[in-house]
Protein backbone atom coordinates (compact mmCIF):
# COMPACT_ATOMS: atom_id res chain seq x y z
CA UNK A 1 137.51 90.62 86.88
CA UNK A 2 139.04 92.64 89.71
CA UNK A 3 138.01 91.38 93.26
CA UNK A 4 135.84 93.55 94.65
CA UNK A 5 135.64 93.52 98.73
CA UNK A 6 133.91 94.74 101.66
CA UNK A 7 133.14 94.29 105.31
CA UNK A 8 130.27 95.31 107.47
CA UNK A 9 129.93 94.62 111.38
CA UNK A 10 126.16 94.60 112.97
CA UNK A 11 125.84 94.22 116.83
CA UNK A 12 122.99 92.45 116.17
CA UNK A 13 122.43 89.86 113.19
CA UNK A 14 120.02 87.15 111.43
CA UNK A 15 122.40 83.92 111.10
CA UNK A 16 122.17 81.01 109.93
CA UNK A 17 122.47 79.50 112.84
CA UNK A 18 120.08 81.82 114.39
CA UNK A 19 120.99 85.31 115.72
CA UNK A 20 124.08 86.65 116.70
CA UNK A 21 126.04 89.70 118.07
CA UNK A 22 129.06 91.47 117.16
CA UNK A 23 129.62 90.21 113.83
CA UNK A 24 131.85 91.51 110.92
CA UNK A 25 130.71 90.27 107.27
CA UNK A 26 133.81 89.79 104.97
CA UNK A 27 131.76 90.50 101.14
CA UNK A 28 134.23 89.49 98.12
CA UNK A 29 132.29 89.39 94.61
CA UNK A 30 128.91 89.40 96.20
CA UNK A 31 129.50 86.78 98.93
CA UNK A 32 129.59 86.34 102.12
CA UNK A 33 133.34 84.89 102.53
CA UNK A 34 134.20 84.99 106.49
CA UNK A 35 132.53 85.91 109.42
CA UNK A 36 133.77 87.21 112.74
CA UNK A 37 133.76 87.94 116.07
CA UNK A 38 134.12 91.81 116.92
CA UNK A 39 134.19 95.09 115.15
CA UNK A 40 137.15 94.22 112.38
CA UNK A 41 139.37 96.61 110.62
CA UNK A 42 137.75 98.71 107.53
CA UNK A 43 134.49 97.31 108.79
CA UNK A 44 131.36 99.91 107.94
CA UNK A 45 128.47 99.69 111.17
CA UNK A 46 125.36 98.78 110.78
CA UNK A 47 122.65 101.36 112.66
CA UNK A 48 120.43 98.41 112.88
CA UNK A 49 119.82 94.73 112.94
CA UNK A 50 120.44 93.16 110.00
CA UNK A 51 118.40 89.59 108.87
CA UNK A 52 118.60 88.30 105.13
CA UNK A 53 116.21 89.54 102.44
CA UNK A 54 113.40 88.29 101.42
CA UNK A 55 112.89 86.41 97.74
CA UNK A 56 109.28 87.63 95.96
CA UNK A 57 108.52 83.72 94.48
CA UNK A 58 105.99 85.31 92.12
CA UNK A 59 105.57 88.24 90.19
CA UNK A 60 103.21 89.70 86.91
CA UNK A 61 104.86 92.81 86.62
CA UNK A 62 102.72 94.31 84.24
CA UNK A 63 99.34 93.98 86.82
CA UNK A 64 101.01 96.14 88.98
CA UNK A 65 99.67 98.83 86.78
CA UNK A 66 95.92 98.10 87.23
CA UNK A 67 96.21 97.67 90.99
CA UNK A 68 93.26 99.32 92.43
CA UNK A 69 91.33 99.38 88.69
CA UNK A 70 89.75 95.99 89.56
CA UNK A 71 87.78 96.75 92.82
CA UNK A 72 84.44 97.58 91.63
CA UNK A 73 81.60 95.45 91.28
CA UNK A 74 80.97 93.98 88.38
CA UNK A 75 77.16 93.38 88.96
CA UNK A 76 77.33 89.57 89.09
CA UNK A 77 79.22 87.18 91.22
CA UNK A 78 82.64 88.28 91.46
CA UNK A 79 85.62 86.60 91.10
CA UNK A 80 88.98 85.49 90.00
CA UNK A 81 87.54 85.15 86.20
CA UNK A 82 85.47 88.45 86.35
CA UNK A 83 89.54 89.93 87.53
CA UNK A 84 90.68 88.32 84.62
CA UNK A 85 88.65 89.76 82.28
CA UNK A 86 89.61 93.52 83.73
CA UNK A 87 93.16 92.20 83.33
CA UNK A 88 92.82 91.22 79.67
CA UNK A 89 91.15 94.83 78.64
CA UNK A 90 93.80 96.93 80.48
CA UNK A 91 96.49 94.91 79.00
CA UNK A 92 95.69 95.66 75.53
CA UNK A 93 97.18 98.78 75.53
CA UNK A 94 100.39 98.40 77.01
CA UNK A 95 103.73 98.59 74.66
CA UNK A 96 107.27 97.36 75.82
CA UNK A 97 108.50 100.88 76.96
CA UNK A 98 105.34 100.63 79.40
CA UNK A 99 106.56 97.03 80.44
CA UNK A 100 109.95 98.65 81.21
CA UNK A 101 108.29 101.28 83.36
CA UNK A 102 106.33 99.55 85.07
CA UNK A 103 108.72 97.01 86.36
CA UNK A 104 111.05 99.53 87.12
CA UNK A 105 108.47 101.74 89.23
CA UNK A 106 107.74 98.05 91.06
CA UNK A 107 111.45 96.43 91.28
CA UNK A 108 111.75 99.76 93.02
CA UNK A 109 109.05 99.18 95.79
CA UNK A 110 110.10 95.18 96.20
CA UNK A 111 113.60 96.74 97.17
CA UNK A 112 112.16 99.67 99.37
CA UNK A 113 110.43 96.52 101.44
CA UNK A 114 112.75 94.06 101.31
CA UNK A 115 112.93 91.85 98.25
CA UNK A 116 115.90 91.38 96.63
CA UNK A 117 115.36 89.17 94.09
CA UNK A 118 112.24 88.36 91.99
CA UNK A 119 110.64 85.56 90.27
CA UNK A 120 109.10 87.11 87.05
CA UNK A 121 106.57 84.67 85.73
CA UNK A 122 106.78 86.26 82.48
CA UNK A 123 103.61 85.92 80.14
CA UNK A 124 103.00 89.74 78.07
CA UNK A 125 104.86 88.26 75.06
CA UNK A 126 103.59 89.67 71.78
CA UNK A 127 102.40 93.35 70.74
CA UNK A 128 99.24 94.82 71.40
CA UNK A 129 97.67 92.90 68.60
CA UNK A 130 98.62 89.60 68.90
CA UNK A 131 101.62 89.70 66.53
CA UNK A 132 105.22 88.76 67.44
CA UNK A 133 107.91 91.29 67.39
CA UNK A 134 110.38 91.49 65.26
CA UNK A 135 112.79 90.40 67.84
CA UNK A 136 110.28 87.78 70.21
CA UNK A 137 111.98 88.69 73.72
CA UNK A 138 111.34 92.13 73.09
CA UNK A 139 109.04 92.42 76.04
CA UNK A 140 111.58 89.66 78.31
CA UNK A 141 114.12 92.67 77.53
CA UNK A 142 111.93 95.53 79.06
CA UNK A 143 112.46 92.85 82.11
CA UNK A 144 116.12 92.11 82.03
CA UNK A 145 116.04 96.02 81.48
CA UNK A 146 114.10 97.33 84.56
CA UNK A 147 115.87 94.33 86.69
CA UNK A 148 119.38 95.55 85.68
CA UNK A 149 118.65 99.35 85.99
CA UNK A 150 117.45 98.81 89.71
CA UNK A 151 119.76 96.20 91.26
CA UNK A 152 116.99 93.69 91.80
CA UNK A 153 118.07 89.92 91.57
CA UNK A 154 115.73 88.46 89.11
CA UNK A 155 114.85 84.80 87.81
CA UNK A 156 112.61 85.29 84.60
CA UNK A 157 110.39 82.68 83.72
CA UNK A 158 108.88 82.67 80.50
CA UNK A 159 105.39 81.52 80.16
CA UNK A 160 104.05 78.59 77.95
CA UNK A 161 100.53 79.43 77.29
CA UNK A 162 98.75 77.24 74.44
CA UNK A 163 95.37 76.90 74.99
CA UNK A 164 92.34 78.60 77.14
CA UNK A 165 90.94 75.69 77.95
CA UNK A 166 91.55 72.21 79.04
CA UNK A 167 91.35 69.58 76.24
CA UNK A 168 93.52 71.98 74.08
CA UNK A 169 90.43 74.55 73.72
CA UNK A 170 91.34 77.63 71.02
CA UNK A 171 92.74 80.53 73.05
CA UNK A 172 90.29 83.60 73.16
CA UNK A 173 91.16 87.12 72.55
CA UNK A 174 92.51 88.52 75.38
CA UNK A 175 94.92 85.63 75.75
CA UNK A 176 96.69 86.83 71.79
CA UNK A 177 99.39 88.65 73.64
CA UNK A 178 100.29 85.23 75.54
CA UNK A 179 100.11 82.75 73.22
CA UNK A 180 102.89 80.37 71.69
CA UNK A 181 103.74 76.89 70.31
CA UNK A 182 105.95 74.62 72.24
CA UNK A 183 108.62 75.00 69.51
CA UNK A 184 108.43 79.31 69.55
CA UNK A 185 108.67 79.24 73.03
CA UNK A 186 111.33 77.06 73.68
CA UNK A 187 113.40 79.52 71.28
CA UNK A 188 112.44 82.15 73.43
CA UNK A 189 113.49 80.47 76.36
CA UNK A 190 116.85 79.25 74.61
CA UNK A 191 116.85 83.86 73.71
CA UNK A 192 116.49 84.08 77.35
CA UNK A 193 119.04 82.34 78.72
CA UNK A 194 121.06 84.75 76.18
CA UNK A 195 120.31 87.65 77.64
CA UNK A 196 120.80 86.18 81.15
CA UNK A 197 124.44 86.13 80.29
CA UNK A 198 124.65 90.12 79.79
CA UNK A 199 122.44 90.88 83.35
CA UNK A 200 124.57 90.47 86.18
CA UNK A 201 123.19 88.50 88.94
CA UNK A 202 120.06 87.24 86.88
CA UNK A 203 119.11 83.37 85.79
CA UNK A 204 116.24 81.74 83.88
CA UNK A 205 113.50 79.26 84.01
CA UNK A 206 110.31 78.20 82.57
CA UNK A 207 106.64 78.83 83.60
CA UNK A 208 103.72 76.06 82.09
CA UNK A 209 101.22 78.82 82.75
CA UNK A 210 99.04 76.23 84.22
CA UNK A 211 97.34 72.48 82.96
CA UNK A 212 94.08 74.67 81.47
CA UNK A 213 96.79 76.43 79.04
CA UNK A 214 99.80 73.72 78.23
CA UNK A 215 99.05 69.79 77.31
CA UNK A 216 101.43 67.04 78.67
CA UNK A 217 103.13 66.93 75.01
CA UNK A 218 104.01 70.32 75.22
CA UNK A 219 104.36 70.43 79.25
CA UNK A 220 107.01 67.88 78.65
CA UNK A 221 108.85 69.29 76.09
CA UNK A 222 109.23 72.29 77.42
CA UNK A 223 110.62 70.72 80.64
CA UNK A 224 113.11 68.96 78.49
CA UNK A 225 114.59 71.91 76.42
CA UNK A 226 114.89 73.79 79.88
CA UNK A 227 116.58 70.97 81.52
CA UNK A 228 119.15 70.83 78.48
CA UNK A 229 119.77 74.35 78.78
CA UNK A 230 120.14 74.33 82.83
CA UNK A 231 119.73 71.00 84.58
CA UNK A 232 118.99 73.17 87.59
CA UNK A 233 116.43 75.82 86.23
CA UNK A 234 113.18 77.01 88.08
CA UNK A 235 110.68 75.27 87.09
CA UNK A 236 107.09 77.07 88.10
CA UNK A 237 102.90 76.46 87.57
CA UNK A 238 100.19 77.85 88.97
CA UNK A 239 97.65 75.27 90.22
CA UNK A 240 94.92 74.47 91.73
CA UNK A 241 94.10 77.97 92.17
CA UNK A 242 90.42 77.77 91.90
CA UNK A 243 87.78 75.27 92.63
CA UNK A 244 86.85 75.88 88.88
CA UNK A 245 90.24 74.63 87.66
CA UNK A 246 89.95 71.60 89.87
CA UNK A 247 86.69 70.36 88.24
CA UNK A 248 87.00 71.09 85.12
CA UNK A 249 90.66 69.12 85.62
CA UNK A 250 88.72 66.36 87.00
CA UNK A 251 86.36 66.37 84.09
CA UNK A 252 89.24 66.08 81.97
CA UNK A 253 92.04 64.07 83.25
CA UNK A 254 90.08 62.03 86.04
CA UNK A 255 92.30 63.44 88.49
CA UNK A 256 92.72 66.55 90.46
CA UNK A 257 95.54 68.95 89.25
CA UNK A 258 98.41 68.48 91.26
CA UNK A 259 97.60 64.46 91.80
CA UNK A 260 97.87 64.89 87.84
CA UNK A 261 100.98 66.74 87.78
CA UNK A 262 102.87 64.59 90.52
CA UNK A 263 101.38 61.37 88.67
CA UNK A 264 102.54 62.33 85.42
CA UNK A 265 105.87 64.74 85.27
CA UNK A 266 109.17 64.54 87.06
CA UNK A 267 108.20 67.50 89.48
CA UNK A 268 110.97 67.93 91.82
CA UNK A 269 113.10 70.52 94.20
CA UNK A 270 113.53 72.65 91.53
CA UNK A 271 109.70 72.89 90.70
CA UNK A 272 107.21 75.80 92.25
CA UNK A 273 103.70 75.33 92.90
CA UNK A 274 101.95 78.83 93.04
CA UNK A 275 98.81 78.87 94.84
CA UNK A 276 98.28 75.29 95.39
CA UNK A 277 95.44 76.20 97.23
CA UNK A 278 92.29 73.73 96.75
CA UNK A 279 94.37 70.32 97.45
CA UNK A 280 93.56 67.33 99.44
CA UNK A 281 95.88 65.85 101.76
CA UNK A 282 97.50 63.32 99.70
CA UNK A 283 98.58 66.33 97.08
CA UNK A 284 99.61 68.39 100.22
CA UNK A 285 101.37 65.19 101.35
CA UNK A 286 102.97 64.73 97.88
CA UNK A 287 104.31 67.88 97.21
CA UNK A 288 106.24 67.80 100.03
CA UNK A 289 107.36 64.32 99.61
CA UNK A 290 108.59 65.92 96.20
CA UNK A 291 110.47 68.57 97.40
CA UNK A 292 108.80 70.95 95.69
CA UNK A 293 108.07 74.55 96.87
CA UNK A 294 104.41 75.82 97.49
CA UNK A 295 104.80 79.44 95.93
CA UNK A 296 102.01 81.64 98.66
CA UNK A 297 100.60 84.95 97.31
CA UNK A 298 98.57 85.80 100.33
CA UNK A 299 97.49 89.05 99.85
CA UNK A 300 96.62 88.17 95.90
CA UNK A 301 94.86 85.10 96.77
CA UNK A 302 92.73 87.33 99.27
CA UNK A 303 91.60 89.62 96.81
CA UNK A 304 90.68 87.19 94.45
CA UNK A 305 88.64 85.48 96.62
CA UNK A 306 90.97 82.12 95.93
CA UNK A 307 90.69 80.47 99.07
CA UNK A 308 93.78 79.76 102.07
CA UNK A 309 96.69 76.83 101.35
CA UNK A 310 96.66 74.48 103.90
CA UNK A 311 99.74 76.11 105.21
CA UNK A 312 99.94 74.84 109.13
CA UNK A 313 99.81 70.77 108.34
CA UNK A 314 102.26 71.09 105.03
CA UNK A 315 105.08 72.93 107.33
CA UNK A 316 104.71 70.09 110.11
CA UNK A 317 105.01 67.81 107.15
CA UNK A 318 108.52 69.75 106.03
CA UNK A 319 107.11 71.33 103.07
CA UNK A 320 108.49 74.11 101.55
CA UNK A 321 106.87 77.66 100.95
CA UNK A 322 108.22 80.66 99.41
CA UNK A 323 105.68 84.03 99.44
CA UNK A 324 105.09 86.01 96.27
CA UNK A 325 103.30 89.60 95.66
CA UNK A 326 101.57 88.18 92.43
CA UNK A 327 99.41 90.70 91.19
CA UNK A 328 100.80 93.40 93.34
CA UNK A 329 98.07 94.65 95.04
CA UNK A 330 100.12 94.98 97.75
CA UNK A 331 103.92 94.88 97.56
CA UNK A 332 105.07 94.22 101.06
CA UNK A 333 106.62 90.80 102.22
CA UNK A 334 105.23 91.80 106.03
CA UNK A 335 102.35 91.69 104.96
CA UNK A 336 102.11 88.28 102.95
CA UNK A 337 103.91 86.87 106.04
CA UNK A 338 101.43 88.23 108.40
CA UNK A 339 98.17 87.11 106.31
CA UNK A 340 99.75 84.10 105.95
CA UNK A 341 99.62 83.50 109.46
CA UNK A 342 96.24 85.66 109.99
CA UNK A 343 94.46 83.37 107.70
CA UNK A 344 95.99 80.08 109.71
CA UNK A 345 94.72 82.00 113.12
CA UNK A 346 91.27 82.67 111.79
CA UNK A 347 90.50 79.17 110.35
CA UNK A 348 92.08 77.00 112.93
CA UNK A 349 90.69 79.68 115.98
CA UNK A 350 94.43 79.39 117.83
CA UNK A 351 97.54 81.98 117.93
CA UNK A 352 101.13 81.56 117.10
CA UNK A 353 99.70 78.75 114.43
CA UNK A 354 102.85 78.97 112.66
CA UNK A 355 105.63 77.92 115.22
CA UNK A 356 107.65 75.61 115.79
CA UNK A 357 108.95 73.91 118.93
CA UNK A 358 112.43 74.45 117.23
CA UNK A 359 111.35 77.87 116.37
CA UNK A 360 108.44 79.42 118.97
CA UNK A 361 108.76 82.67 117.03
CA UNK A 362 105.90 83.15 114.66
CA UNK A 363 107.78 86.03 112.66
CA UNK A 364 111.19 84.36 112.90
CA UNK A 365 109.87 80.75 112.02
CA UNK A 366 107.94 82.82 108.78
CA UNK A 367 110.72 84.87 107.96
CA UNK A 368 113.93 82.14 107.89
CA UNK A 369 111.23 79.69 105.90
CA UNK A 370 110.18 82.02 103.03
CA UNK A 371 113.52 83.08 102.51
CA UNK A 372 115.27 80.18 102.14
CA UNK A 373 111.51 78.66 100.47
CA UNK A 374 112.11 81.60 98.12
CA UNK A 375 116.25 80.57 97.42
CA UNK A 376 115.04 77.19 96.66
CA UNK A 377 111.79 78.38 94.12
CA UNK A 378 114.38 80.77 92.32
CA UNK A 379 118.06 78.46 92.33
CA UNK A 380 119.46 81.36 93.23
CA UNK A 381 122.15 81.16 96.07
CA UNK A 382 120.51 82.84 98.84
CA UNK A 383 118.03 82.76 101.74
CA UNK A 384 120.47 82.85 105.09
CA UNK A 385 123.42 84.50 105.99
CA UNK A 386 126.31 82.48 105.77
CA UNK A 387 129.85 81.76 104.34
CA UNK A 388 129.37 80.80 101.01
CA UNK A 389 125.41 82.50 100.32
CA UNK A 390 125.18 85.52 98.29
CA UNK A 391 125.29 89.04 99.90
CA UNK A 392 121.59 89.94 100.41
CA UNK A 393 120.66 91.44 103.73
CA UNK A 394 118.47 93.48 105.00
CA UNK A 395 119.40 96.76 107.83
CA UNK A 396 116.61 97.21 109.85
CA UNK A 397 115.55 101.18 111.51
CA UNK A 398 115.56 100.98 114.84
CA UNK A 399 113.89 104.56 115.14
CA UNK A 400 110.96 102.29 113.62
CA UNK A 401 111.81 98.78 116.15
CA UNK A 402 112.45 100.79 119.24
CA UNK A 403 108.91 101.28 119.57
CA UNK A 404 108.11 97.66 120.03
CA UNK A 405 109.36 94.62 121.62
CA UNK A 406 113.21 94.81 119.98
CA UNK A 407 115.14 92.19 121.79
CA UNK A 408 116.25 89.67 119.43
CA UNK A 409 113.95 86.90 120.37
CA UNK A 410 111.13 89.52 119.88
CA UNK A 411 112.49 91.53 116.60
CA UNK A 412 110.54 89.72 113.76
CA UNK A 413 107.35 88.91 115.80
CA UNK A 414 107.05 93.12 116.31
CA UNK A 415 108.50 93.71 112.05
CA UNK A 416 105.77 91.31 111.16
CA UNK A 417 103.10 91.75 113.54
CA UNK A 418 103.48 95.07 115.02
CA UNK A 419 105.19 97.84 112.81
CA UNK A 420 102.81 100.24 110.96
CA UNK A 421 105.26 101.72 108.71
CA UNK A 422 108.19 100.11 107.10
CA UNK A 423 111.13 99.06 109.15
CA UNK A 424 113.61 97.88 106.18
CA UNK A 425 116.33 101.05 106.19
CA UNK A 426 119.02 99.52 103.70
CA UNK A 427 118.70 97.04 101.28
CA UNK A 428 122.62 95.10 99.91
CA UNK A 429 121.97 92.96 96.76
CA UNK A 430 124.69 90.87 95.56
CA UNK A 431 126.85 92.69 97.88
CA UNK A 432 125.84 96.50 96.22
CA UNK A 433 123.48 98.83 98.20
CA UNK A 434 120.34 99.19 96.62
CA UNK A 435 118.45 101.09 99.40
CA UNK A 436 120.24 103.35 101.44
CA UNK A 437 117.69 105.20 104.11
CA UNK A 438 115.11 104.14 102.79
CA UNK A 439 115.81 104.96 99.05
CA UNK A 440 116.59 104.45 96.15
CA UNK A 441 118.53 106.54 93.35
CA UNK A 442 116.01 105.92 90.67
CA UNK A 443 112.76 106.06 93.10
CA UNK A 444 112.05 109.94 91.88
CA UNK A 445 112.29 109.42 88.20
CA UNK A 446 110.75 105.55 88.35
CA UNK A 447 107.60 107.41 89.98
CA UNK A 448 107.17 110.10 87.60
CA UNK A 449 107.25 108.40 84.43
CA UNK A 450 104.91 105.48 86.18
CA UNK A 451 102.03 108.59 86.72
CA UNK A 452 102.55 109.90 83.62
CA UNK A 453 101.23 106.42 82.33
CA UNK A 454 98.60 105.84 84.71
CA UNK A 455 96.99 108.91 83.09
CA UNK A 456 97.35 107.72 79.74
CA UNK A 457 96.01 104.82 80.94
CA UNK A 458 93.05 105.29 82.87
């Protein structure tokens, strides 16, 4: 491989350590290898700050397509299962060239706002009927595809989804295109990690869809095949998303879902928790005690009506949280971060909830803990600048921060709290630009094929 090298100086940067000035970035091979004081030699400026991007924890690329679909009435109580069954009709007709497209059109928008890497809890297996390809990680392709044309990082997790039902009940027909044994997926996980090896900057993990759709046999063997691929793969679930899924748990098991999960599997640093949201204060207490990450979807979990994590007392008790755009009705880590901290401010009737005494900057505190929250929930090497971390940064306009509070102690509070348009300028992944003023090569072409199938579509 021939070394590849560059160098970039910022008057104003996001350390790890906490901000800096007059800094030059030495990038060899996509990492960060030196850092210095001073405008170096062959160093390219920076018209902005620069801070490390952010890491999207949790992603169903496919529902970006029915964003906006699912907002009417239904005529009875709506809610997260009334969504679902919207979801299951408009996924019917999707094929994997529409996958491809529509992860392309939104790998393109995570970039424009400042992911770099995604977490693509994968679960659109099988063809519109039900039946397998010919080649089963067809549709994991159109992901590797979109993720490799656009630059994105990704970590692709595919789904094991067995069962509708706790107590192993028969799947029902919108769930056909989901559906596997625990020995068909773990070949599609072991096909996976196969085409991880041809996608540059790209790794794999599982996804349990959730304890409704996976038993502990299969829960566990899955685990175990991942493990022997990659002792250090991502392992994530969602849980305890609804109040629903916590009774009929408790109907089942005799215990709530994640007292279930921590009482029964190995969960560890490398596990996820997405949503986590209904959980007492023993689970809250032993997730951190795990290590795990609590994988936030704010802005998902507010349109379905979920209900807010407990997200103030499981940071004091050095829990982990990454943020994720989930079903993409909005795409924007600003705004997860600032709902996250909204809903905090709303229930607990005080401001700058999410502070620290280490940290008294709400947007700073939110910003370095999701990304390196997100680094953890993906194993990928990133979340801070620093000598050794992987090249992903974020360039800041300051024709967009000059109109708020911009000194450095003030920067994130105003990108999070005050800016009404986007402030992210360039986006480096892996040491490559991705975004340059605010876009992206493919962005024109990504756009136009995505309408063309939202008319087919709708």
């Amino acid at each position: 491989m021939i070394a590849t090298m560059k160098k970039i100086y910022a008057t104003d940067i996001l350390l790890a350590n906490g901000w800096a000035r007059n800094k030059t970035l030495t990038i060899k091979n996509g990492v960060i290898s030196n850092i210095e004081d001073g405008l170096q030699n062959g160093a390219e400026t920076m018209f902005g700050a620069v801070i490390p991007a952010m890491v999207n924890c949790h992603s169903h690329a496919f529902q970006r397509a029915f964003a906006g679909f699912s907002e009417h009435s239904s005529g009875t109580n709506d809610s997260f299962w009334t969504w679902r069954n919207t979801m299951y009709s408009f996924l019917k007709q999707l094929t994997c060239d529409d996958a491809e497209v529509i992860a392309t059109q939104l790998y393109i928008e995570m970039l424009k706002m400042g992911y770099s890497r995604v977490a693509e809890f994968h679960y659109l297996h099988h063809d519109i009927d039900g039946e397998f390809h010919e080649t089963p990680s067809q549709m994991a392709t159109s992901i590797f595809s979109a993720a490799q044309n656009t630059g994105i990082g990704l970590t692709i997790l595919p789904v094991l989804y067995s069962y509708s039902g706790f107590g192993a009940q028969t799947p029902n027909a919108g769930q056909a295109r989901f559906i596997h044994n625990v020995e068909q997926f773990n070949q599609l996980v072991t096909d996976c990690f196969d085409l991880s090896k041809k996608v540059k900057n790209s790794n794999v993990g599982i996804a349990p869809h959730s304890l409704r759709a996976v038993d502990k046999q299969g829960l566990k063997q899955a685990v175990a095949h991942v493990r022997a691929l990659d002792n250090n793969a991502p392992i994530h679930i969602h849980i305890a998303e609804q109040q629903k899924e916590v009774e009929d748990c408790l109907a089942h098991y005799g215990q709530r879902p994640v007292e279930w999960l921590l009482d029964n599997i190995d969960v560890d640093q490398h596990w996820c928790l997405v949503h986590a949201t209904h959980i007492n204060e023993q689970e809250r207490q032993g997730i951190s005690k795990a290590n795990a990450v609590a994988g936030i979807c704010p802005t998902t979990e507010a349109n379905l009506g979920d209900g807010i994590f407990p997200t103030q007392e499981f940071l004091a008790e050095g829990g982990v949280l990454a943020i994720g755009s989930d079903s993409h009705i909005s795409v924007n880590p600003i705004e997860e971060l600032r709902l996250l901290e909204y809903a905090q401010r709303l229930i607990k009737q005080q401001r700058a909830v999410l502070s620290n005494k280490q940290t008294p900057s709400t947007g700073l505190n939110l910003w370095q803990q999701a990304a390196k929250g997100g680094a953890q929930a993906t194993s990928s090497n990133l979340g801070e600048l620093a000598v050794g971390k992987q090249a992903d940064l974020l360039v800041l306009n300051p024709e967009v921060t000059r109109l708020f509070a911009n000194a450095q102690e003030y920067l994130l509070d105003s990108v999070i709290f005050a800016s009404q348009t986007t402030p992210i300028k360039d986006v480096m992944v892996n040491g490559q630009w991705q975004v340059i003023n605010g876009t992206h090569t493919l962005e024109q072409k990504a756009a136009a094929d995505f309408v063309d199938l939202l008319k087919r579509l709708s």
